[in-house]
Protein backbone atom coordinates (compact mmCIF):
# COMPACT_ATOMS: atom_id res chain seq x y z
CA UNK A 1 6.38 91.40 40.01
CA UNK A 2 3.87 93.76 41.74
CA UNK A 3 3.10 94.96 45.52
CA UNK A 4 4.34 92.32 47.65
CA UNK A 5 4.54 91.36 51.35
CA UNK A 6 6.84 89.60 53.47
CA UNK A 7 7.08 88.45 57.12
CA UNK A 8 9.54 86.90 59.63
CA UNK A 9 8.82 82.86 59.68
CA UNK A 10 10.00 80.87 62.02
CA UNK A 11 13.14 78.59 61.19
CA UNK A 12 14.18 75.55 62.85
CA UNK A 13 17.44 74.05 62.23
CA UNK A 14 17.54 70.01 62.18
CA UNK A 15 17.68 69.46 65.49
CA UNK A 16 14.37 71.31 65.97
CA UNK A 17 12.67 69.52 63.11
CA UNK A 18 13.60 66.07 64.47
CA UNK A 19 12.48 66.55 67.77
CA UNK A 20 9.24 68.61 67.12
CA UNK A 21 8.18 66.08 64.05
CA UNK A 22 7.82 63.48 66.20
CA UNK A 23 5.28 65.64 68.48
CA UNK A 24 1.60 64.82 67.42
CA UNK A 25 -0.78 67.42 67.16
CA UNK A 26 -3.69 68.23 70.39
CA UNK A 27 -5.91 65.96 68.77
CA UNK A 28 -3.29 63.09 67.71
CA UNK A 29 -4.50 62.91 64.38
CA UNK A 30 -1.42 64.66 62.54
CA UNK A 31 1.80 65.77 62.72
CA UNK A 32 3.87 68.78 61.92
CA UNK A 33 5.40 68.67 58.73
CA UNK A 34 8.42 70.30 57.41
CA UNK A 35 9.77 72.23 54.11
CA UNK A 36 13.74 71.69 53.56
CA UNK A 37 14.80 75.04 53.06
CA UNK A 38 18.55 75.08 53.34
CA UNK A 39 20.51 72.00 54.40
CA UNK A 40 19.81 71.43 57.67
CA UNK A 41 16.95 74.04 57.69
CA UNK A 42 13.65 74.06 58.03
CA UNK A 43 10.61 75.68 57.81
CA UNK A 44 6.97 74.24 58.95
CA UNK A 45 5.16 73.22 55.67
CA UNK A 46 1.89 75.71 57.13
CA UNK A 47 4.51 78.75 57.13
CA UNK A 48 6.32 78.01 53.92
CA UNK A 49 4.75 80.94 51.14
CA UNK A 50 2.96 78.37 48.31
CA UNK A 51 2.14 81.82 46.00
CA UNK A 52 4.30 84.40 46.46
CA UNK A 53 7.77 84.47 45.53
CA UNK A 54 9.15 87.11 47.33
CA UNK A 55 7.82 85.84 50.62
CA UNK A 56 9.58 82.63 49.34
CA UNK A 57 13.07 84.80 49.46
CA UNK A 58 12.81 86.17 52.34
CA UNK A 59 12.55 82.46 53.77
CA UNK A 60 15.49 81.56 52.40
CA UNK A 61 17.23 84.92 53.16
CA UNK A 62 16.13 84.20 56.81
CA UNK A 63 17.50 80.44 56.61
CA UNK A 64 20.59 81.21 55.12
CA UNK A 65 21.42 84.20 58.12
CA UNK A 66 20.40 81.58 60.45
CA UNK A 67 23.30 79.30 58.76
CA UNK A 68 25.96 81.67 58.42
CA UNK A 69 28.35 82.65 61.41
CA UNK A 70 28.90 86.35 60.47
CA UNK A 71 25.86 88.54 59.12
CA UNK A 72 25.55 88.45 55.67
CA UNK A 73 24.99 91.61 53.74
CA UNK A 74 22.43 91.03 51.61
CA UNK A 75 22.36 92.67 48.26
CA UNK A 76 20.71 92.96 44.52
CA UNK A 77 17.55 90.80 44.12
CA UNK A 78 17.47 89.53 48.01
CA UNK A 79 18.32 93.38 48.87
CA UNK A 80 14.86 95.20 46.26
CA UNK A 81 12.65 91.58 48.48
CA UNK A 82 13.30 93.74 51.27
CA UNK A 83 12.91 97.33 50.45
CA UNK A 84 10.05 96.24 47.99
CA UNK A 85 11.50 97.51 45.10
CA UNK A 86 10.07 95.34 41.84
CA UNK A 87 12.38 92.40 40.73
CA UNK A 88 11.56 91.62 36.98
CA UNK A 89 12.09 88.08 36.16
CA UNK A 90 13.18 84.16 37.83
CA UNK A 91 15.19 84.57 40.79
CA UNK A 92 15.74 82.06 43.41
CA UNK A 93 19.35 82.40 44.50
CA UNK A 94 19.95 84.38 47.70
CA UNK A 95 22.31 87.34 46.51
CA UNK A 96 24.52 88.42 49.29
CA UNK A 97 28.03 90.85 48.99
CA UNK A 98 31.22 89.47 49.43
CA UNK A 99 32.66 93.14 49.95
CA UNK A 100 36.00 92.32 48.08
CA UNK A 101 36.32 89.12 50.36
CA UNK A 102 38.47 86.69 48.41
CA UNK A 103 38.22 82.90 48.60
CA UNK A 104 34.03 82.94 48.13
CA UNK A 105 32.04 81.26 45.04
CA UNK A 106 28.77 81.24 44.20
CA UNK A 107 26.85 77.97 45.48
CA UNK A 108 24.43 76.03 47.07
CA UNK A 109 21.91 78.52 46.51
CA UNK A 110 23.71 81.77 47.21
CA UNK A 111 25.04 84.13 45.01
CA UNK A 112 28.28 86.38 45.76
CA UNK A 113 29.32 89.76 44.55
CA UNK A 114 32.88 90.97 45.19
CA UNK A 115 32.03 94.40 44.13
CA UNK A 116 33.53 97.25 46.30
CA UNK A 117 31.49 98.65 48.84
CA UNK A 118 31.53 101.66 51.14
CA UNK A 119 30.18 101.35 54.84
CA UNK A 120 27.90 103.99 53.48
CA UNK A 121 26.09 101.40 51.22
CA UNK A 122 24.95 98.86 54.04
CA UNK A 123 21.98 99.69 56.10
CA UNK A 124 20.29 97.66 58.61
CA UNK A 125 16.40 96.89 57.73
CA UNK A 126 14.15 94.77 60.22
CA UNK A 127 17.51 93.64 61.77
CA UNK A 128 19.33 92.42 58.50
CA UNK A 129 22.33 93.85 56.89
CA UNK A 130 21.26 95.01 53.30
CA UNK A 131 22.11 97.33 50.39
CA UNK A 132 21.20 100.85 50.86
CA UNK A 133 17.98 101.87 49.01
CA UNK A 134 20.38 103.99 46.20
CA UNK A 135 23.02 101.19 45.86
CA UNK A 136 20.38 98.38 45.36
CA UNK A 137 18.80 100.46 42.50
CA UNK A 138 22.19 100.97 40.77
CA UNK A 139 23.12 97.27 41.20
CA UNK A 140 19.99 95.67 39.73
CA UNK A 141 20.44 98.55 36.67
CA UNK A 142 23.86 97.36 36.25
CA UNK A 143 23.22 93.45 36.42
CA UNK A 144 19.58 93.12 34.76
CA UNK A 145 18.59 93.81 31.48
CA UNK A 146 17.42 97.20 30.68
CA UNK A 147 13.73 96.48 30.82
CA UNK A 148 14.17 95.04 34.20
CA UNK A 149 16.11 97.54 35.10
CA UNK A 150 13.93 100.34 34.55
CA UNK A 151 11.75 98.73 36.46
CA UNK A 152 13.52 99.15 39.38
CA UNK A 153 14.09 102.45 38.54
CA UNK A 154 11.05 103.74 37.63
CA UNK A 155 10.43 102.65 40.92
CA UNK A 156 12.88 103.96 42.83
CA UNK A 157 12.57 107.49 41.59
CA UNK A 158 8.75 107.90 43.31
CA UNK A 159 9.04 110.75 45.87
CA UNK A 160 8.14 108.03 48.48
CA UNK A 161 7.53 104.16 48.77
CA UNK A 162 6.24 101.90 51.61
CA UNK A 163 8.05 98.48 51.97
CA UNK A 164 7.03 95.37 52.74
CA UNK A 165 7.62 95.69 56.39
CA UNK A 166 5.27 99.02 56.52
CA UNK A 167 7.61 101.63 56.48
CA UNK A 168 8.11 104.84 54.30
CA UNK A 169 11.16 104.87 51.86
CA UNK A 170 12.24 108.23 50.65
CA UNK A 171 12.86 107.76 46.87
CA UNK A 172 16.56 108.60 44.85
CA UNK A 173 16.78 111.04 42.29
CA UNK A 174 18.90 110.85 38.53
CA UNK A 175 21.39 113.01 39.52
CA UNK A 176 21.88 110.61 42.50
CA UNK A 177 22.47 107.61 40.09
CA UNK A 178 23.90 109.26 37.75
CA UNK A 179 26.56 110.51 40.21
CA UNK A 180 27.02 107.09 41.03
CA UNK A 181 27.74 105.64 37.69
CA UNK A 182 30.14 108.54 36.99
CA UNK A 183 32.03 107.09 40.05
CA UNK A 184 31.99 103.40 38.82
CA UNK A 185 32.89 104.87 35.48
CA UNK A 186 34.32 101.15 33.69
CA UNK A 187 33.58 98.81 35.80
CA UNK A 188 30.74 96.00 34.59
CA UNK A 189 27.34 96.98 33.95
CA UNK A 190 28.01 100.60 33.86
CA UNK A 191 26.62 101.71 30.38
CA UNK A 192 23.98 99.99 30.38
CA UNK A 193 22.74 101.46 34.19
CA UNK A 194 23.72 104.48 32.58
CA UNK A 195 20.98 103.83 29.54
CA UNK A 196 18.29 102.64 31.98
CA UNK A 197 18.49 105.40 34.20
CA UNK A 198 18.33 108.31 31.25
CA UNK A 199 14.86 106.44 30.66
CA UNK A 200 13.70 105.82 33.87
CA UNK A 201 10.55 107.70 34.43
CA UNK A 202 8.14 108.30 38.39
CA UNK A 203 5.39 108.32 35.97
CA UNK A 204 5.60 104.78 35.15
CA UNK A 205 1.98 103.59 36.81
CA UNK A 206 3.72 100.16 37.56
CA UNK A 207 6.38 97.68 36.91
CA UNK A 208 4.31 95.90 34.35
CA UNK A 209 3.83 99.45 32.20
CA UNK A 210 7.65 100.10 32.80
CA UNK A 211 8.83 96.89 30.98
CA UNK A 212 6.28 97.57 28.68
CA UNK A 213 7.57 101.40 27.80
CA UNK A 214 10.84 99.68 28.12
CA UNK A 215 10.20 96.91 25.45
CA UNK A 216 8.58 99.59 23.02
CA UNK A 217 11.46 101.54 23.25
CA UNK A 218 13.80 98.38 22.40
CA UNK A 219 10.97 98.17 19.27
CA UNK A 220 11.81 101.38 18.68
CA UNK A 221 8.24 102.45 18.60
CA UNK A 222 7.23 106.34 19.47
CA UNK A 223 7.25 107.37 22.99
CA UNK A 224 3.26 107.49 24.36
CA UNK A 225 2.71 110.38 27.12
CA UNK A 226 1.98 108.59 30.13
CA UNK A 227 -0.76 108.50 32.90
CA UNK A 228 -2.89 110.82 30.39
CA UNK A 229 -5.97 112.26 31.96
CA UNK A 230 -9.23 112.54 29.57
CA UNK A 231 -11.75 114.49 31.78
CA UNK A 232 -15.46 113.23 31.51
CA UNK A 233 -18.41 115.40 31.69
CA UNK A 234 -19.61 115.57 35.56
CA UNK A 235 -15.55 117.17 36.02
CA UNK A 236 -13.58 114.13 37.08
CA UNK A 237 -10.73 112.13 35.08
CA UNK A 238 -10.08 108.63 33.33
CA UNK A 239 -6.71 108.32 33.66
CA UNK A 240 -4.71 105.97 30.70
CA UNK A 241 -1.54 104.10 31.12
CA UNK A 242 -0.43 105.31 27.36
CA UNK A 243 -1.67 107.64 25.14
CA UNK A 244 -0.74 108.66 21.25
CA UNK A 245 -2.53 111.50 20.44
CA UNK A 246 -1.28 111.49 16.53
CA UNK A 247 -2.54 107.85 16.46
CA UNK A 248 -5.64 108.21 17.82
CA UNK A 249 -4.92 105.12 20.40
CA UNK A 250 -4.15 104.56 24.13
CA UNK A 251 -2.62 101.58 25.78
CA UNK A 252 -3.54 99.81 28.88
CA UNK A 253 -1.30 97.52 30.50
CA UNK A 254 -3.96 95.09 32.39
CA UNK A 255 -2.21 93.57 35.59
CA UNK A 256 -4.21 91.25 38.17
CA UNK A 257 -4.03 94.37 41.21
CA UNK A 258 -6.79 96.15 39.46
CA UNK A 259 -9.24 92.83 39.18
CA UNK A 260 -8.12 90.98 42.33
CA UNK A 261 -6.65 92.69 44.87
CA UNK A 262 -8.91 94.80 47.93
CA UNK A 263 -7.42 97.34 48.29
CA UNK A 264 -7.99 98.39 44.03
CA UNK A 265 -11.07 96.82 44.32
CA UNK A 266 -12.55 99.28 46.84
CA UNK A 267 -14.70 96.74 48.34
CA UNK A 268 -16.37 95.93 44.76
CA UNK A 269 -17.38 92.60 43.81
CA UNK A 270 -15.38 91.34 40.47
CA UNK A 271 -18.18 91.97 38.38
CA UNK A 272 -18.81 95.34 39.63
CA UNK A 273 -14.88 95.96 38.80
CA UNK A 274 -15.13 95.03 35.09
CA UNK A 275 -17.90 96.75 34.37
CA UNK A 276 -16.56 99.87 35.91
CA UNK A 277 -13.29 99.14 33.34
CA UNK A 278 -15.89 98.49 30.52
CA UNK A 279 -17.58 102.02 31.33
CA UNK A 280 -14.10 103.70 31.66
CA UNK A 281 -13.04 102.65 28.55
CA UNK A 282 -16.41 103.56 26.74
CA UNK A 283 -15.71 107.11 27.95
CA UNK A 284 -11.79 107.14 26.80
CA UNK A 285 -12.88 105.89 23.51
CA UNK A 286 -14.81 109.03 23.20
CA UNK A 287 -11.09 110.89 22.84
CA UNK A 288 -8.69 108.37 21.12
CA UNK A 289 -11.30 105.51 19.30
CA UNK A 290 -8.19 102.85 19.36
CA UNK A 291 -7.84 100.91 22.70
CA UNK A 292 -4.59 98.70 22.82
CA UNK A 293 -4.44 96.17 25.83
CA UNK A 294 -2.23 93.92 27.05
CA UNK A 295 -1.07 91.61 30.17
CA UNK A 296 2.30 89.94 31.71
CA UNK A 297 2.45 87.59 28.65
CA UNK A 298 2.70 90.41 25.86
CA UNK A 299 4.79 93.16 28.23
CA UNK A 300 7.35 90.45 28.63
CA UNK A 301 8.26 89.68 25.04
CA UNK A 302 8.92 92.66 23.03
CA UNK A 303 8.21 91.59 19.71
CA UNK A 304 4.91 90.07 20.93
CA UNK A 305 4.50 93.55 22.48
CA UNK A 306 5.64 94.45 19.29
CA UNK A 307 2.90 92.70 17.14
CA UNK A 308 -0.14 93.79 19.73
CA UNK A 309 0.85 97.59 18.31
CA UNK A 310 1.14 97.05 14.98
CA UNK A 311 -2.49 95.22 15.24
CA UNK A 312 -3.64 98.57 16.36
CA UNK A 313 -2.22 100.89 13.94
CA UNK A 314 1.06 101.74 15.46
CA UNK A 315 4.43 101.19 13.81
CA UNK A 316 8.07 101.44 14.83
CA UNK A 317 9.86 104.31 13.80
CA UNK A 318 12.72 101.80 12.28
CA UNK A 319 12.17 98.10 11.31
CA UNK A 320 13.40 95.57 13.18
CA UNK A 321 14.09 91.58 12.75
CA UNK A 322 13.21 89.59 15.71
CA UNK A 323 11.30 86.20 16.50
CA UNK A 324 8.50 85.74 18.37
């Protein structure tokens, strides 16, 4: 649901697999062994992604243009894989656009949309035919729910963005999106892009704080000022994912990046990392007393979200009736 990266792996139809199988290794003592990815496709068990499952996709986005005889165009969740936009939620089907094609279904893996589409919507990114960056925001605002949807969007409305495949991505504006819905004006989806994108906010720090905001909106709880800076006493800044001033609390949305990942780490060991956090939020505590945390489990379920707040002192500006 975070940062993730994909690369080209190479497929071998059944053919391949049977023949190369059979070949033992330099030393004799193994052989090559293969994931089924598609019938009659394969993968080499050492390529196929065992953690990520966006590098998953894009295997089976690969295997499935290796199958088909015309280039498919791929779209939605296989479409935000490849531009790196965040995808909130299962997904395993390979979502590809039918482009008002009649006589397609939905099978074996593959999803099809028969949505209209102008030749200004398809792009071509590392060779495959895909969504353009604007059209795969509106279509996973218009198909998700709204807190995965502002994901997306939140997202998508950062002045720039680097993809999986290293380049820069220019990002959309509202007016862009909103223009669009205006044009789709009745057609499936529409209101409720049109909700997600009056909410969607660049600030958002990342996808796991947007469905979070998003979820404590659906709670109904007050908007928090985001990415708050509380400035310490040698002149820099702790920066908070939440803030409510009147409260007396900030929230921080805790995702793995910030404890596992390099390139957040800054060449810290683990230890070094959490008691940099614990020193951070000794500091913040100086300005609002009340720290609210939470991970992936809570931000997920808004009335668990819902139940972290109230813990802490904050309540929803209207009751609500919801189980856990």
């Amino acid at each position: 649901m975070d940062e993730h990266e994909i690369r080209r792996t190479p497929i071998f139809t059944a053919h391949a697999r049977a023949s190369s199988s059979r070949r033992p290794s330099a030393d004799a003592a193994t052989e090559t062994r293969f994931e089924r990815v598609r019938r009659g496709i394969y993968v080499a068990e050492v390529d196929w992604p065992t953690t990520e499952r966006e590098a998953r996709h894009f295997v089976r986005m690969q295997a499935l243009a290796e199958s088909m005889r015309h280039d498919p165009v791929f779209s939605h969740q296989s479409a935000a894989v490849l531009w790196g936009i965040p995808v909130i939620g299962q997904f395993t089907s390979v979502h590809v656009t039918a482009a008002g094609r009649v006589g397609v279904r939905s099978q074996r893996g593959i999803t099809w949309h028969n949505d209209r589409i102008s030749d200004d919507d398809v792009t071509t990114v590392d060779g495959y035919q895909v969504t353009s960056y604007a059209r795969t925001l509106f279509d996973l605002a218009r198909a998700s729910d709204f807190a995965a949807g502002v994901a997306a969007l939140d997202f998508g409305l950062r002045s720039v963005t680097a993809t999986p495949l290293g380049t820069a991505q220019r990002g959309v504006t509202k007016e862009e999106l909103r223009e669009r819905a205006a044009a789709s004006a009745g057609r499936r989806g529409v209101r409720s892009a049109r909700s997600a994108i009056d909410f969607a906010d660049a600030r958002s720090g990342s996808p796991g704080e947007s469905v979070s905001r998003a979820n404590m909106h659906l709670m109904r709880f007050p908007a928090p000022a985001l990415q708050v800076a509380f400035r310490r006493e040698e002149g820099a800044h702790d920066i908070v994912d939440f803030d409510w001033p009147a409260d007396g609390a900030f929230g921080e949305f805790d995702g793995d990046l910030k404890y596992l990942r390099p390139q957040y780490m800054n060449e810290r060991s683990l230890e070094r990392v959490l008691l940099d956090e614990k020193e951070r939020e000794r500091r913040v505590r100086r300005h609002r007393p009340n720290a609210i945390r939470w991970g992936w489990d809570v931000a997920i379920r808004p009335t668990r979200l819902a139940r972290r707040l109230m813990h802490h002192g904050l309540h929803p500006l209207r009751t609500f009736t919801a189980e856990c």
